[in-house]
Protein backbone atom coordinates (compact mmCIF):
# COMPACT_ATOMS: atom_id res chain seq x y z
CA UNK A 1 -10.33 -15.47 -19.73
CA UNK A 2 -7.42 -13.73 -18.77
CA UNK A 3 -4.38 -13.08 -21.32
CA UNK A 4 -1.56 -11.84 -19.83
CA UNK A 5 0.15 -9.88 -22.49
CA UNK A 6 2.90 -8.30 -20.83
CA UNK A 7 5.60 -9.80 -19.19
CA UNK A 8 4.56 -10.17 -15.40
CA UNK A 9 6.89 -8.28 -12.25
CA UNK A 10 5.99 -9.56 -9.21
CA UNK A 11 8.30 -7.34 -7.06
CA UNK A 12 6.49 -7.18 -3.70
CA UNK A 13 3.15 -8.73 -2.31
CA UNK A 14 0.64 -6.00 -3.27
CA UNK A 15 1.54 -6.85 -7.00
CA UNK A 16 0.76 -10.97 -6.42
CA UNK A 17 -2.76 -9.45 -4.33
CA UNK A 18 -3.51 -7.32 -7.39
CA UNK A 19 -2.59 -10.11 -9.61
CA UNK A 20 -5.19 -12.32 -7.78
CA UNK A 21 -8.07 -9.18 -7.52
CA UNK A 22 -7.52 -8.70 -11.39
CA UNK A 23 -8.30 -12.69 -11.75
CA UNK A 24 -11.43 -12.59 -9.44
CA UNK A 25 -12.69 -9.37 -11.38
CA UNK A 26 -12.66 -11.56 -14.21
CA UNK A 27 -14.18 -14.48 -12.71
CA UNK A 28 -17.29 -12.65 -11.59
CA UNK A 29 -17.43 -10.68 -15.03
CA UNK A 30 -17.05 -13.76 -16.97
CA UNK A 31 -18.18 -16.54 -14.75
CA UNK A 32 -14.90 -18.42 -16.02
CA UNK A 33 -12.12 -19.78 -14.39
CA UNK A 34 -8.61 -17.22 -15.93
CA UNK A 35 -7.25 -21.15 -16.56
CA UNK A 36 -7.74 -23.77 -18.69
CA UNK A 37 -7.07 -27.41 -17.58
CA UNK A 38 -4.79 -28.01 -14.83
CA UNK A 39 -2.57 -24.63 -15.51
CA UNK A 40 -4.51 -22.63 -12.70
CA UNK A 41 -3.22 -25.19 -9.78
CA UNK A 42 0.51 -24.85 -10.59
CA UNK A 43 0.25 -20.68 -10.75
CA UNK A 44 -1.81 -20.60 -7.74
CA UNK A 45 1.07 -23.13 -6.10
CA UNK A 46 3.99 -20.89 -8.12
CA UNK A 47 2.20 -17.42 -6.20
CA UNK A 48 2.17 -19.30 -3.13
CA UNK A 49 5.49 -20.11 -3.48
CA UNK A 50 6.93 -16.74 -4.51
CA UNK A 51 4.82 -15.01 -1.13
CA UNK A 52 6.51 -17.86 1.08
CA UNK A 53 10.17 -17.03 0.07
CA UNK A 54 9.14 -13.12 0.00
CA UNK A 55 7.93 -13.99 3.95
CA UNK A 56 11.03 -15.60 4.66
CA UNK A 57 13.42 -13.22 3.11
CA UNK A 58 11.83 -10.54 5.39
CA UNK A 59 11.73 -12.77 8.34
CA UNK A 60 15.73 -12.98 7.77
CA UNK A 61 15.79 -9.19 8.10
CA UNK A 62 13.75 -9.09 11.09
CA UNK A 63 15.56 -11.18 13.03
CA UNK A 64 18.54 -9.39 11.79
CA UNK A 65 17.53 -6.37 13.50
CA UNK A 66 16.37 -7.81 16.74
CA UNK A 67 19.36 -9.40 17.54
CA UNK A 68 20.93 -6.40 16.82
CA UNK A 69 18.50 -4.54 19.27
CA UNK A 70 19.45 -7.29 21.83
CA UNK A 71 23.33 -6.69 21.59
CA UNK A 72 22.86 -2.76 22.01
CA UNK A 73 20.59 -3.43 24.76
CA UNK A 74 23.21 -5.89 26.85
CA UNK A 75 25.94 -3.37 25.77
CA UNK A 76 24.35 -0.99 27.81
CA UNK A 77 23.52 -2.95 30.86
């Protein structure tokens, strides 16, 4: 089972994917779930969560910069 020690950063989505690799490593070592009880639904629902608002945050910034794009382009016209 997995004991997470440290405190945990999840500052982009490659840490929550290497989050989830280092808990399937340790399923297939251990042939255990890293939970106990009903604790694995809520951090599996608390990642999804976290990757949803990281989505939309960049989303924001896309369509920051395409509307951006859009203006320059109908300046020039």
């Amino acid at each position: 089972m997995i004991i997470i020690t440290k405190r945990l950063k999840l500052n982009e989505p490659a840490d929550v994917r290497n989050l989830i690799k280092s808990w399937l490593k340790d399923v297939a070592e251990t042939g255990e779930l890293p939970f106990k009880g009903n604790t694995g639904g809520v951090v599996v629902q608390m990642l999804n969560t976290w990757l949803k608002s990281y989505e939309l945050e960049k989303l924001e910034d896309v369509e920051k910069r395409l509307n951006a794009l859009e203006k320059a382009a109908e300046a020039k016209r």
